[in-house]
Protein backbone atom coordinates (compact mmCIF):
# COMPACT_ATOMS: atom_id res chain seq x y z
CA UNK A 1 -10.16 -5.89 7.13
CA UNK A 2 -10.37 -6.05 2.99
CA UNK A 3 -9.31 -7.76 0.80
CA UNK A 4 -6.98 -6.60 -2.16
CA UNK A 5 -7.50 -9.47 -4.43
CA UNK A 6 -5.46 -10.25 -7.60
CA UNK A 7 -6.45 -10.91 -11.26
CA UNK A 8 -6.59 -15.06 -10.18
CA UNK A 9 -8.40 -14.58 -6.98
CA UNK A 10 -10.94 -11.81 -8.42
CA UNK A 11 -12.23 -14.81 -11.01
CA UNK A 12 -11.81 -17.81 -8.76
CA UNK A 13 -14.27 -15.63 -6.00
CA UNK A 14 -16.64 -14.40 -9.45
CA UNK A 15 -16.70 -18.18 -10.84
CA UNK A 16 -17.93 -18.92 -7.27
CA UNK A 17 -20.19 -17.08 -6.85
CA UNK A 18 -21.90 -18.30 -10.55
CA UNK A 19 -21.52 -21.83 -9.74
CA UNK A 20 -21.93 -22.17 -6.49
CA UNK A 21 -24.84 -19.74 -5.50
CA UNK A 22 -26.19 -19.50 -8.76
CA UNK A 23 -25.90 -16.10 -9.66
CA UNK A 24 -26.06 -16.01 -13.40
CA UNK A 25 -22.89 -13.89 -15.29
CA UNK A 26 -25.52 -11.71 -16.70
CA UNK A 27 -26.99 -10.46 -13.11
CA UNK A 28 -23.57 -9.46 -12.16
CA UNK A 29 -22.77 -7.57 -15.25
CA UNK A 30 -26.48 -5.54 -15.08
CA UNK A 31 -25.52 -5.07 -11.25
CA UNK A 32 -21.78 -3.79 -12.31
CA UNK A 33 -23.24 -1.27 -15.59
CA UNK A 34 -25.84 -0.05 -13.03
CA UNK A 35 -23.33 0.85 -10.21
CA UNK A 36 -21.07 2.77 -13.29
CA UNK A 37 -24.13 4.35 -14.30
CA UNK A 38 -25.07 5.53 -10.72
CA UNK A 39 -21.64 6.84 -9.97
CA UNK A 40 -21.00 8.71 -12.58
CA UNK A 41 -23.90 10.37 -12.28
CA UNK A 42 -22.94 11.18 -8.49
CA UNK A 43 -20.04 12.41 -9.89
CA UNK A 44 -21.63 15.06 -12.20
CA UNK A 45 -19.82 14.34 -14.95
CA UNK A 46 -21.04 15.77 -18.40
CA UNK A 47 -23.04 13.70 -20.04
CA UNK A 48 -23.72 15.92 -23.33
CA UNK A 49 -22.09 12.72 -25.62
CA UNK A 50 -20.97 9.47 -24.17
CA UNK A 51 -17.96 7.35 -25.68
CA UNK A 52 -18.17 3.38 -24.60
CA UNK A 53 -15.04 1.64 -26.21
CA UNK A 54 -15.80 -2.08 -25.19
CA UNK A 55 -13.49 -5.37 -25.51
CA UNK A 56 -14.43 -8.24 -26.54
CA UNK A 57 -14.68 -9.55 -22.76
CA UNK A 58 -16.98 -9.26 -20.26
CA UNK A 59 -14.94 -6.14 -19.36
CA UNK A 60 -16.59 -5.14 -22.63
CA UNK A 61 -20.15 -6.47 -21.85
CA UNK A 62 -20.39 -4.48 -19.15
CA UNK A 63 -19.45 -1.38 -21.17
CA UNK A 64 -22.51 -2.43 -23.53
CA UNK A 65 -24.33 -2.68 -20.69
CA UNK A 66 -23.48 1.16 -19.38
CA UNK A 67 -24.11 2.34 -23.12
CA UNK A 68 -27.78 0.86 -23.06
CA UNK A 69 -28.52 2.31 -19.84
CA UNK A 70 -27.56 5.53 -20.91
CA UNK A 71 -29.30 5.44 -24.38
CA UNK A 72 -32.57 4.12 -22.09
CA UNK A 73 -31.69 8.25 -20.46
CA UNK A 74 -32.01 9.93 -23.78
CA UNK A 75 -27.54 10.42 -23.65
CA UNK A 76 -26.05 10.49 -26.76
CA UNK A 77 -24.11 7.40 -26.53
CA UNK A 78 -21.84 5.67 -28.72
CA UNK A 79 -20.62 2.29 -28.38
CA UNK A 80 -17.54 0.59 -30.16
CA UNK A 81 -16.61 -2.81 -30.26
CA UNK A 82 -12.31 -2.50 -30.04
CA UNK A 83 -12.11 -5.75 -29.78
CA UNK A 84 -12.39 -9.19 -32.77
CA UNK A 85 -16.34 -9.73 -32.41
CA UNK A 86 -15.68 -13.34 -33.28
CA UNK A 87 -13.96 -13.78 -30.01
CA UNK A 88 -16.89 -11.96 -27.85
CA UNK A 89 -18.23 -13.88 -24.67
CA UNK A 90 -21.34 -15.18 -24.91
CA UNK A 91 -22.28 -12.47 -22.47
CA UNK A 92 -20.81 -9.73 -24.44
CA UNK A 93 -22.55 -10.96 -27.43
CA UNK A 94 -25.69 -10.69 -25.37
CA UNK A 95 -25.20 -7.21 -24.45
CA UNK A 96 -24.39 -6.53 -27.97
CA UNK A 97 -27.79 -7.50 -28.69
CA UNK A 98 -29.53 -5.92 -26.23
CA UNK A 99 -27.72 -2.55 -27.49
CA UNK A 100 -30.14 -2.36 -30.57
CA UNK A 101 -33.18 -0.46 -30.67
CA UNK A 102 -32.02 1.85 -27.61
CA UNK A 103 -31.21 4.76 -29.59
CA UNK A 104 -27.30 3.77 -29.05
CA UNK A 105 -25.02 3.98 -31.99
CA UNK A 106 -23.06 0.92 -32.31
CA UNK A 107 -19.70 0.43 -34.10
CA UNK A 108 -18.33 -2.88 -34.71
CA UNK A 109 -14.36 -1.33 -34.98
CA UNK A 110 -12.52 1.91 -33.43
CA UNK A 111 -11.94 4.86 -36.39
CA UNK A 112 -9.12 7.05 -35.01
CA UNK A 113 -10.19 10.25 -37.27
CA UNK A 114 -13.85 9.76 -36.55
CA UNK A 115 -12.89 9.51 -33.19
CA UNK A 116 -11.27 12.51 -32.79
CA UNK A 117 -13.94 14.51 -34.79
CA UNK A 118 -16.40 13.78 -32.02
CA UNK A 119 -16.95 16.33 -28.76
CA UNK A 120 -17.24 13.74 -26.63
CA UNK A 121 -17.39 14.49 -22.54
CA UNK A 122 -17.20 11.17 -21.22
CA UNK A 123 -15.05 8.32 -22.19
CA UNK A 124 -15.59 5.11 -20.70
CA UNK A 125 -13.06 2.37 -20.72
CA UNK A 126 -14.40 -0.81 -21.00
CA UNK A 127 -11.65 -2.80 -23.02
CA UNK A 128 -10.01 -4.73 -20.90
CA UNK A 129 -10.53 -6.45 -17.51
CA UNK A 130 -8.57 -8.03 -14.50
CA UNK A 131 -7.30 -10.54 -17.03
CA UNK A 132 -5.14 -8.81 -18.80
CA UNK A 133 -1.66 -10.41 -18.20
CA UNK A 134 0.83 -9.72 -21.50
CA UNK A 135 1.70 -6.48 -22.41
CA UNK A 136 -0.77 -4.19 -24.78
CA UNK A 137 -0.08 -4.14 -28.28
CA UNK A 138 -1.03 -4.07 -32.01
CA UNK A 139 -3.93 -1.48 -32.57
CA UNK A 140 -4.95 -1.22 -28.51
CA UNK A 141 -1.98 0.57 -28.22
CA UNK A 142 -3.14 3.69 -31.11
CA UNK A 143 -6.82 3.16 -28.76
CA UNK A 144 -5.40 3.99 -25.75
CA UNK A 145 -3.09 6.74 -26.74
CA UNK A 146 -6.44 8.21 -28.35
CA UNK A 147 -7.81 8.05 -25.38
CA UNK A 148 -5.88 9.69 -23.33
CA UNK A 149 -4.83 12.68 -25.41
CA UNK A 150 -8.80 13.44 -25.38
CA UNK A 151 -9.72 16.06 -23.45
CA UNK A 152 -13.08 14.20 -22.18
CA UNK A 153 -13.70 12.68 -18.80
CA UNK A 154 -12.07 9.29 -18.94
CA UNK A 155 -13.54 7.04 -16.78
CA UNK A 156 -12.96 2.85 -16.57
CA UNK A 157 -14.45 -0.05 -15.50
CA UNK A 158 -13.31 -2.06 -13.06
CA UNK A 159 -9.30 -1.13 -13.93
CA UNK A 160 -8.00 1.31 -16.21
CA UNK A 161 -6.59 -0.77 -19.22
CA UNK A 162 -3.62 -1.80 -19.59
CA UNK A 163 -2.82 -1.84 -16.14
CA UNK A 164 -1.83 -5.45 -13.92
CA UNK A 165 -4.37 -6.05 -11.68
CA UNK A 166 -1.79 -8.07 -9.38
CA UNK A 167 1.19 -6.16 -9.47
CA UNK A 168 -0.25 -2.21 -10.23
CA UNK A 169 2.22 -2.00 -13.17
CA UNK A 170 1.59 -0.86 -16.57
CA UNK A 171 1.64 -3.43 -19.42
CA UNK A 172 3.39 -0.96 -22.27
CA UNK A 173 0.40 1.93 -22.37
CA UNK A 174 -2.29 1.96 -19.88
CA UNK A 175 -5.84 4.59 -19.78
CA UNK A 176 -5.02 7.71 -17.63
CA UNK A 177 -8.40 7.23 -15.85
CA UNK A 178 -10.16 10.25 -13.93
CA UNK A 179 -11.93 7.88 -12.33
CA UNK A 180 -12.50 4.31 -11.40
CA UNK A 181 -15.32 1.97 -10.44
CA UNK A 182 -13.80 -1.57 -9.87
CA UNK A 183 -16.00 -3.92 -8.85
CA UNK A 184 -17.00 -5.91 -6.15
CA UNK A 185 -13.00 -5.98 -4.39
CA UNK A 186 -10.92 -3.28 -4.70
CA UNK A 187 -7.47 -4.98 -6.30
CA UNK A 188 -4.45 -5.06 -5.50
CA UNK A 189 -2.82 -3.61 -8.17
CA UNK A 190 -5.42 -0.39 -8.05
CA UNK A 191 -3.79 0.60 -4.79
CA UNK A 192 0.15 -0.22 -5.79
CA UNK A 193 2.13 2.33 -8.12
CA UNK A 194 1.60 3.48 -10.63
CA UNK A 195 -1.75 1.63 -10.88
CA UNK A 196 -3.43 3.87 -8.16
CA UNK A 197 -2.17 7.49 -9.98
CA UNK A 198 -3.50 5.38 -13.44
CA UNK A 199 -7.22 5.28 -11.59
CA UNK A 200 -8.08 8.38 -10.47
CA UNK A 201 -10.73 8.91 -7.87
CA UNK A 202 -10.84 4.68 -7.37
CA UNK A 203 -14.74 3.53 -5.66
CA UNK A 204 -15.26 -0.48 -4.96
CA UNK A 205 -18.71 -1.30 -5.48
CA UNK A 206 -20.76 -4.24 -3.83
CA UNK A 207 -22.53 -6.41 -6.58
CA UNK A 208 -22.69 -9.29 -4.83
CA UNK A 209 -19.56 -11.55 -5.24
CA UNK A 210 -19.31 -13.45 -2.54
CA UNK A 211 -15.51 -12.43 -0.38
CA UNK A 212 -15.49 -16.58 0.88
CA UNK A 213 -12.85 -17.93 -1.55
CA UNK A 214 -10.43 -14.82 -0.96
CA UNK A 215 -10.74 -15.42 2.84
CA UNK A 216 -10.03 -19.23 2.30
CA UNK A 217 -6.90 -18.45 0.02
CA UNK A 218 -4.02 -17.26 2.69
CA UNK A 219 -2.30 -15.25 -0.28
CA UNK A 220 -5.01 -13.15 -0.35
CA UNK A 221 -3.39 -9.45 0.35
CA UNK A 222 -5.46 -6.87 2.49
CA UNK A 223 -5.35 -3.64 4.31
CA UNK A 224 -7.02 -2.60 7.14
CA UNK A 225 -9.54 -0.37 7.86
CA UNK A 226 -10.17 2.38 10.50
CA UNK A 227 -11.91 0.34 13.13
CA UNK A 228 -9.65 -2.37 12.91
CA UNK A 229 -6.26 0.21 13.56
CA UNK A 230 -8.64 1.34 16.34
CA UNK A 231 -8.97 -2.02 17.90
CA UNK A 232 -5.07 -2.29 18.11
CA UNK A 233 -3.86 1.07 20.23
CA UNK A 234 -2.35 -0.04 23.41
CA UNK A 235 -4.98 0.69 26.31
CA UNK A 236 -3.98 3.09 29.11
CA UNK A 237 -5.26 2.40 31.84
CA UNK A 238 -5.72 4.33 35.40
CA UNK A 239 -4.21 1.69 37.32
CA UNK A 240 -0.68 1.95 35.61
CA UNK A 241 2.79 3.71 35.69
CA UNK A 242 6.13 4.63 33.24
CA UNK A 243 6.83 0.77 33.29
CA UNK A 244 3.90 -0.79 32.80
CA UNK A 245 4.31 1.09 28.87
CA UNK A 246 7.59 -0.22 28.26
CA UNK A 247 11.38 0.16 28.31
CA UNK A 248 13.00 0.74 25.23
CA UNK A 249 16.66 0.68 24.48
CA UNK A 250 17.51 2.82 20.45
CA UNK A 251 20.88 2.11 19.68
CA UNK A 252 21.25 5.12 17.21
CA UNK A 253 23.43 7.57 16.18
CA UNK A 254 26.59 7.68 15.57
CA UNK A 255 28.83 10.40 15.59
CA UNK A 256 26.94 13.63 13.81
CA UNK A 257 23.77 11.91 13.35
CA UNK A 258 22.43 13.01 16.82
CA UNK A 259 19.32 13.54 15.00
CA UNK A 260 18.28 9.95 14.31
CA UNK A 261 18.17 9.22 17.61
CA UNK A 262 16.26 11.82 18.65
CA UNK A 263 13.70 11.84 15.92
CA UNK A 264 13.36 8.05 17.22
CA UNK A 265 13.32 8.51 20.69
CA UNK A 266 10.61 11.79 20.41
CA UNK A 267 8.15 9.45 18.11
CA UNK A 268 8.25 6.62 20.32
CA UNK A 269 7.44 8.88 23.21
CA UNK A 270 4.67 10.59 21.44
CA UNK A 271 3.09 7.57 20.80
CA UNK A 272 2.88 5.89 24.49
CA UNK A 273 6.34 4.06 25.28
CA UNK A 274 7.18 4.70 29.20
CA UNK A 275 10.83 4.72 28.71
CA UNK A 276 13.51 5.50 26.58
CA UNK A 277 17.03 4.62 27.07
CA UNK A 278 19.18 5.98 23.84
CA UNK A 279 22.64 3.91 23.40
CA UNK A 280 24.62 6.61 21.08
CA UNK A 281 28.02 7.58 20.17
CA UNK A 282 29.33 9.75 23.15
CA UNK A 283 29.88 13.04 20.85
CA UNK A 284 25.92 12.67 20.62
CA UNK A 285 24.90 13.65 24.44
CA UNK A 286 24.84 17.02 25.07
CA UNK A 287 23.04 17.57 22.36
CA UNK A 288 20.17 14.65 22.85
CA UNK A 289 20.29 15.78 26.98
CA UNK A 290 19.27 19.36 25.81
CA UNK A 291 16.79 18.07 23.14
CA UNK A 292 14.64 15.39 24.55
CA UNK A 293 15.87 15.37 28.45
CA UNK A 294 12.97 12.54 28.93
CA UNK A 295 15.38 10.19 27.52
CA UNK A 296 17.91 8.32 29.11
CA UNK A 297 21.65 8.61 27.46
CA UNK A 298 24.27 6.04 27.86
CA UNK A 299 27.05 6.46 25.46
CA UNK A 300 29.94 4.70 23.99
CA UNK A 301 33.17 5.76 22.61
CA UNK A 302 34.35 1.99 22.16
CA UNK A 303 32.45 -1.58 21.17
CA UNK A 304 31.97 -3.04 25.46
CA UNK A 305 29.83 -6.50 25.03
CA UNK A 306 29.32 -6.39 28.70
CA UNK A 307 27.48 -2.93 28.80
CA UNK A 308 25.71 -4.07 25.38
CA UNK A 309 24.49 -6.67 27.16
CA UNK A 310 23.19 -4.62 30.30
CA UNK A 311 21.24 -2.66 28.64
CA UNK A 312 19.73 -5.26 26.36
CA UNK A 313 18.94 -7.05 29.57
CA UNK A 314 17.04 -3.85 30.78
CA UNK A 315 14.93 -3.11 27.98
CA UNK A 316 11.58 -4.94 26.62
CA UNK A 317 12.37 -4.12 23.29
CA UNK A 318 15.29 -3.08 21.12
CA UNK A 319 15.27 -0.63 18.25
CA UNK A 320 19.10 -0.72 16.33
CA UNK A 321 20.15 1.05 13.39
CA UNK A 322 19.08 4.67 12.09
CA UNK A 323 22.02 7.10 11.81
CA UNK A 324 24.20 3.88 13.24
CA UNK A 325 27.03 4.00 10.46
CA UNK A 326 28.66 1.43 9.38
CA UNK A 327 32.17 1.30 10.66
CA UNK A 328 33.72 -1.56 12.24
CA UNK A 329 31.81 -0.58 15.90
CA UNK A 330 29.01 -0.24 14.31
CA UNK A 331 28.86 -3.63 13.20
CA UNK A 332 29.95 -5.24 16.53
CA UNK A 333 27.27 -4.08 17.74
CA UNK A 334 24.68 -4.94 15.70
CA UNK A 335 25.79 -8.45 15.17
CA UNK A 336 26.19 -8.84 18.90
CA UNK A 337 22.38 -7.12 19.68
CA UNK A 338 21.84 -9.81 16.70
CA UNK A 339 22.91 -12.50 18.37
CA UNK A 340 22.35 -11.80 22.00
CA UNK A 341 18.41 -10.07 22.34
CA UNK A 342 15.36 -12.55 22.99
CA UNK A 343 13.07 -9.73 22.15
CA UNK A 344 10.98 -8.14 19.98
CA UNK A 345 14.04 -5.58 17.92
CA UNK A 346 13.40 -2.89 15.27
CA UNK A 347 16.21 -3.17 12.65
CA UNK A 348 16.46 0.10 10.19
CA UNK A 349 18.62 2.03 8.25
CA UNK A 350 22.18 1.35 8.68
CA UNK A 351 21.46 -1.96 10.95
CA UNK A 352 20.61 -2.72 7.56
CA UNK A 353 23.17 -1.46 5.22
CA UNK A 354 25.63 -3.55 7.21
CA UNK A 355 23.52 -6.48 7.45
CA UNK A 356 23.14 -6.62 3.83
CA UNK A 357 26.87 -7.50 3.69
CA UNK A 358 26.58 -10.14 6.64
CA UNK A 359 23.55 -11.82 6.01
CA UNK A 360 25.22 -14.72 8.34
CA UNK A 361 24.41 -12.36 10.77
CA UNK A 362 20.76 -13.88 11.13
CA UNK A 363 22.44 -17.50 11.56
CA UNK A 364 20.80 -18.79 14.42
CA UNK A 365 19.14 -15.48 15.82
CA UNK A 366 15.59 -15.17 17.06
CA UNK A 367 14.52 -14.14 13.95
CA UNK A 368 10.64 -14.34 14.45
CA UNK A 369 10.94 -11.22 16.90
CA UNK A 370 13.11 -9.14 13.96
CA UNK A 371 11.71 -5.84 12.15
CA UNK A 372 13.22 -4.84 9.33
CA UNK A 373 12.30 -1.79 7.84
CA UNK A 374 13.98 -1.14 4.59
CA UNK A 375 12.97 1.49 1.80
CA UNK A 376 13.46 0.32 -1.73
CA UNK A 377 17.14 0.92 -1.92
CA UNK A 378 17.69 -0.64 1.44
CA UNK A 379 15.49 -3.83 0.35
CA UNK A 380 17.53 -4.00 -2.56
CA UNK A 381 20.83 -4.50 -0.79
CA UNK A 382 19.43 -7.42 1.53
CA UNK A 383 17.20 -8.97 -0.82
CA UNK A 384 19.83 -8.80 -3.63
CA UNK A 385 16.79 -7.83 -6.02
CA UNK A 386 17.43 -5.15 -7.90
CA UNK A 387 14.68 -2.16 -7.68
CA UNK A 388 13.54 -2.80 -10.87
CA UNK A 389 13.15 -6.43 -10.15
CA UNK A 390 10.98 -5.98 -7.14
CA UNK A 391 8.58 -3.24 -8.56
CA UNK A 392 7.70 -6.16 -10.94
CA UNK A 393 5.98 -7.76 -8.42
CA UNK A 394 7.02 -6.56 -5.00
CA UNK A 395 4.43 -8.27 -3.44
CA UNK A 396 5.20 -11.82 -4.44
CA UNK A 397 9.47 -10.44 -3.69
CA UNK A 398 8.58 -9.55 0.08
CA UNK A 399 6.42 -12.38 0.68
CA UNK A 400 9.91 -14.88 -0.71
CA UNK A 401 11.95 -12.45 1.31
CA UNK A 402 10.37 -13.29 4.90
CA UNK A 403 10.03 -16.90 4.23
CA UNK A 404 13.57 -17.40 3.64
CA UNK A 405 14.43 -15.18 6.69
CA UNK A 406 11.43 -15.72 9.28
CA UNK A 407 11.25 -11.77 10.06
CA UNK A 408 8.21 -9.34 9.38
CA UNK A 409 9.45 -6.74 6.91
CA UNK A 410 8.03 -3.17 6.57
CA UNK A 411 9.07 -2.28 2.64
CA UNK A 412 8.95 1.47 2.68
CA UNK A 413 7.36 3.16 -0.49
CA UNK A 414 4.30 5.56 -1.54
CA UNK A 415 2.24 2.43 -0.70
CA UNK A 416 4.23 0.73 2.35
CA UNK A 417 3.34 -2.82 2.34
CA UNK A 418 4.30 -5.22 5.23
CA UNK A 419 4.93 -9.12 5.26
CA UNK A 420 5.10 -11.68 7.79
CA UNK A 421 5.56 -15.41 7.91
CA UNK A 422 2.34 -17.17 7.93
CA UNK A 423 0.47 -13.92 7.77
CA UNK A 424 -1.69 -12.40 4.79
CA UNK A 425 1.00 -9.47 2.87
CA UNK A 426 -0.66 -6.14 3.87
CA UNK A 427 -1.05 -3.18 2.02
CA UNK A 428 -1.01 0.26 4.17
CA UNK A 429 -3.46 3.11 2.88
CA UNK A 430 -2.32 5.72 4.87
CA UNK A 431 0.42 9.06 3.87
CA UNK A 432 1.33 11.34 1.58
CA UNK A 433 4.02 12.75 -0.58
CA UNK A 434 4.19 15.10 1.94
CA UNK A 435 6.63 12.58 4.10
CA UNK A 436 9.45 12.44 1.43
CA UNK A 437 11.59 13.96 4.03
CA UNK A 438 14.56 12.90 5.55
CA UNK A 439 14.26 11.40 9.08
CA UNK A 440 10.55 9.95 8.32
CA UNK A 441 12.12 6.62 8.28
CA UNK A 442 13.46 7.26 11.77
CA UNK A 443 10.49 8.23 13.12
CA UNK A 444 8.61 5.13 11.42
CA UNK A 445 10.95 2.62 13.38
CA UNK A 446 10.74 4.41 17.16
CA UNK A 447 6.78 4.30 16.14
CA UNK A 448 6.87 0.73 15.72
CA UNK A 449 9.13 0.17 18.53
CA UNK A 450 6.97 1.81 20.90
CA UNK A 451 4.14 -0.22 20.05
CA UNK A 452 6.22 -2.97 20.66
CA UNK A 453 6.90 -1.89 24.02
CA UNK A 454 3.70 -1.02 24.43
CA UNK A 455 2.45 -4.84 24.49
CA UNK A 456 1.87 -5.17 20.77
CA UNK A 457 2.90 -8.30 18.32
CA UNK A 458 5.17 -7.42 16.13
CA UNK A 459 2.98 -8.11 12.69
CA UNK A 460 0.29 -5.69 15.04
CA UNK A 461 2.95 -3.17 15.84
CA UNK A 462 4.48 -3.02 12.51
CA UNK A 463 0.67 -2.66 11.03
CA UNK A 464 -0.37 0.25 13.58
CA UNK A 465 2.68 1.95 13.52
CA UNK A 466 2.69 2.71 9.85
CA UNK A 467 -0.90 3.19 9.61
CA UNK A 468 -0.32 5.76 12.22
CA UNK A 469 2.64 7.26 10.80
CA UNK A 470 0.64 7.87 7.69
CA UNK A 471 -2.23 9.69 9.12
CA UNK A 472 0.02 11.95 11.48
CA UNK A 473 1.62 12.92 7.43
CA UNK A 474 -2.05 13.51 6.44
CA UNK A 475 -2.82 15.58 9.25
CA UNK A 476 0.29 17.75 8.82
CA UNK A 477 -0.24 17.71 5.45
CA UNK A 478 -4.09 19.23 5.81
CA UNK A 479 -2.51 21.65 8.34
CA UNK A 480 0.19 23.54 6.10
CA UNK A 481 0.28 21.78 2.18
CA UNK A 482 2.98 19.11 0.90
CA UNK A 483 5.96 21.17 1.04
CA UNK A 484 7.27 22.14 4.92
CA UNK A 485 6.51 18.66 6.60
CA UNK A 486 9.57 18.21 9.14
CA UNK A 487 10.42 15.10 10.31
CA UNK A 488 10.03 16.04 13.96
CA UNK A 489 6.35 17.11 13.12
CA UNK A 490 5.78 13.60 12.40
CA UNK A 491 6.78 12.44 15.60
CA UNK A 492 5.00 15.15 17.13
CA UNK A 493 1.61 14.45 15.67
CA UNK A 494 1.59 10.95 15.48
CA UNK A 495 -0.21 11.33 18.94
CA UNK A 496 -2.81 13.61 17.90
CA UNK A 497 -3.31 10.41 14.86
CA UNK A 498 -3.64 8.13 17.74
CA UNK A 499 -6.44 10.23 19.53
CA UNK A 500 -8.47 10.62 16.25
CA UNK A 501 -8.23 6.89 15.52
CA UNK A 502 -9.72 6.29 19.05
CA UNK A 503 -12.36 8.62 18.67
CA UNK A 504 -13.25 7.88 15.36
């Protein structure tokens, strides 16, 4: 696991690590310029004349730092103080120092037109830091447009400024970075939208900041890494047959939208669940008979408690609500599977819509076994947050959102991120623009519903499943571009994901 710290917990875990094991501000800032120096080297970037444009933070003394190193190489580097030189840090000011003498040309304010006039091939962004929390303005705004219009390598330190390290979002103008060397912990708001497009190729360096205060502070967000997804597939073992992997009821499907229910039922097959029953409109079963005969199809024409009941009884786990619709027996049903199941239950799409507008729905359920896998729009309507509202800081919006509800929530977006009571908010890596296809969401929620059956909690089953559904994207992607994904594919591959993760 990593963490994805924000701006508070990157400089409660960096003041730490300077009071508490004594490693003196100035040690981490030469161990920060060298790792810059070293990567962008690695990176083979044209180094014919060098542009540092410094703040007056330590964001900025480690841009002074970079510029020395340089000038030590014989580059032609410049260096420019953007920032009020009366309000430098004392380390900044030190670095300033140091500067002289290296061959480095230093400038104590940014000149647009001299700017311009200069062929610079690298640009490096070293104005402002993690700190930055109010929106960029006065002449940093002119700076940054500058920037970016230039047609040099742009490259920043730690995060592109002018973008939030906590939420990802951009404080009026932000650096269009190529690339990205943050420091120490990758942050959170370098892998959240539009922050990660704003960073370019994005590498976390090691400097020595010690990761003890973010693992002490339970808000902490993370993601996980390969070996951990690894450690979480369901084991098959020798010894075992189609029940020992799970029953699993999908009510999906209503009448028309056959394909939900398939696309549901075929992932969660793919991906290891023993058995699928499908509970579907009854103008859906010739259709799902001749398209995935391994399923089992009951059908109703009518709401029947009774038979609800039976087959909730049968199952292990229950997935409800893709291609469900949201008529009046539509919403028997799901307040009645709402009501009645004990176990672990996969709520998406429609199960959704209509539980937006019957939020009384969750009085007195076993909510701690719910999944609910919205996409923005969805989250919107149960949350009653608008879009806008949440992309402000949809982190801190899911993390209220399962608190007041008990359930683990998968918000679906380019980054998915998944909350659960009592559990660190996680961030998922994985996919590609690729899956902006209709019917990925379906296949998401039999996914995680087959882990489920499969044996899994439901914060692991919610993290593997869209870990997994993300690389099976990737793969598909590799295999044939970003345009023809199908959502079918995605069900279809997510096995082949599963074996690579357990090789890998």
């Amino acid at each position: 696991m990593r963490y994805l710290p924000d701006a508070k917990q990157m400089k409660t875990a960096d003041s730490f690590t300077i009071n508490e094991l004594k490693i003196p501000s100035l040690e981490l800032m030469e161990r920060a310029a060298r790792a810059c120096v070293d990567h962008i080297k690695d990176w083979k970037i044209n180094l014919n004349k060098i542009c540092v444009l410094c703040g007056s933070g330590n964001n900025g003394g480690d841009g002074f730092a970079i510029a020395r190193m340089f000038a030590w190489e014989g580059c032609d580097v410049t260096a420019v103080l953007v920032g009020n030189r009366d309000h430098c840090t004392p380390e900044t000011a030190y670095q300033i120092e140091q500067l002289k003498n290296t061959g480095a040309q230093f400038k104590e304010q940014f000149e647009q037109e001299a700017f311009e006039s200069e062929p610079y091939t690298l640009i490096i962004d070293a104005i402002f830091g993690v700190g930055l929390c109010r929106e960029v303005g006065g002449r940093y705004v002119q700076i940054i447009e500058c920037v970016n219009q230039s047609d040099a390598v742009r490259m920043s330190v730690d995060i592109p400024s002018g973008i939030c390290a906590t939420t990802g979002n951009v404080l009026g103008t932000a650096v269009r970075a190529d690339y990205t060397v943050t420091i120490q912990e990758t942050k959170v708001g370098l892998v959240l939208d539009p922050g990660r497009s704003y960073a370019g190729i994005c590498v976390s360096e090691d400097i020595g900041i010690v990761s003890l205060p973010l693992e002490r502070d339970e808000e902490t967000v993370c993601t996980l890494e390969g070996s951990d997804y690894a450690a979480l597939l369901p084991k098959r073992n020798a010894d075992s047959n189609k029940g020992t992997y799970g029953k699993l009821l999908m009510i999906t499907g209503s009448k028309g939208m056959s394909g939900a229910a398939y696309l549901g039922a075929l992932a969660a097959y793919r991906t290891g669940t023993g058995l699928v029953q499908i509970y579907t409109a009854k103008e859906n079963r010739v259709i799902l008979q001749s398209q995935i005969p391994e399923a089992i199809i009951t059908t109703y024409e009518k709401y029947d408690v009774n038979e609800l009941h039976r087959l909730i009884d049968w199952a292990d786990v229950v997935a409800i609500g893709s291609g469900l619709g949201t008529k009046k027996t539509a919403r028997k049903i799901l307040k009645e599977t709402i009501a009645y199941t004990k176990k672990p239950c996969v709520i998406d799409a429609d199960g959704l819509n209509i539980l937006s507008e019957h939020m009384d729905y969750l009085c007195g359920a076993d909510c701690e076994h719910f999944i609910f896998t919205p996409h923005m729009k969805e989250f919107e309507r149960i949350s009653g947050l608008k879009i806008a509202e949440v992309k402000k800081d949809r982190i801190a919006a899911l993390r209220t959102f399962v608190k007041e509800y008990d359930v683990t929530c998968v918000l679906k977006d380019s980054r998915t991120t998944i909350a659960k009571p009592r559990e660190r908010v996680a961030v998922n890596l994985s996919g590609c623009a690729a899956m902006a296809k209709a019917g990925s969401g379906d296949v998401l929620a039999g996914i995680i519903a087959s882990y489920l059956a499969q044996g899994l909690s439901e914060w692991e089953a919610a993290l593997l499943g869209v870990y997994i559904h993300g690389r099976a994207g990737e793969i598909i992607e590799k295999e044939q571009g970003a345009y023809s994904l199908l959502a079918r594919e995605l069900a279809q591959k997510a096995g082949t994901a599963m074996t690579i993760q357990e090789e890998n």
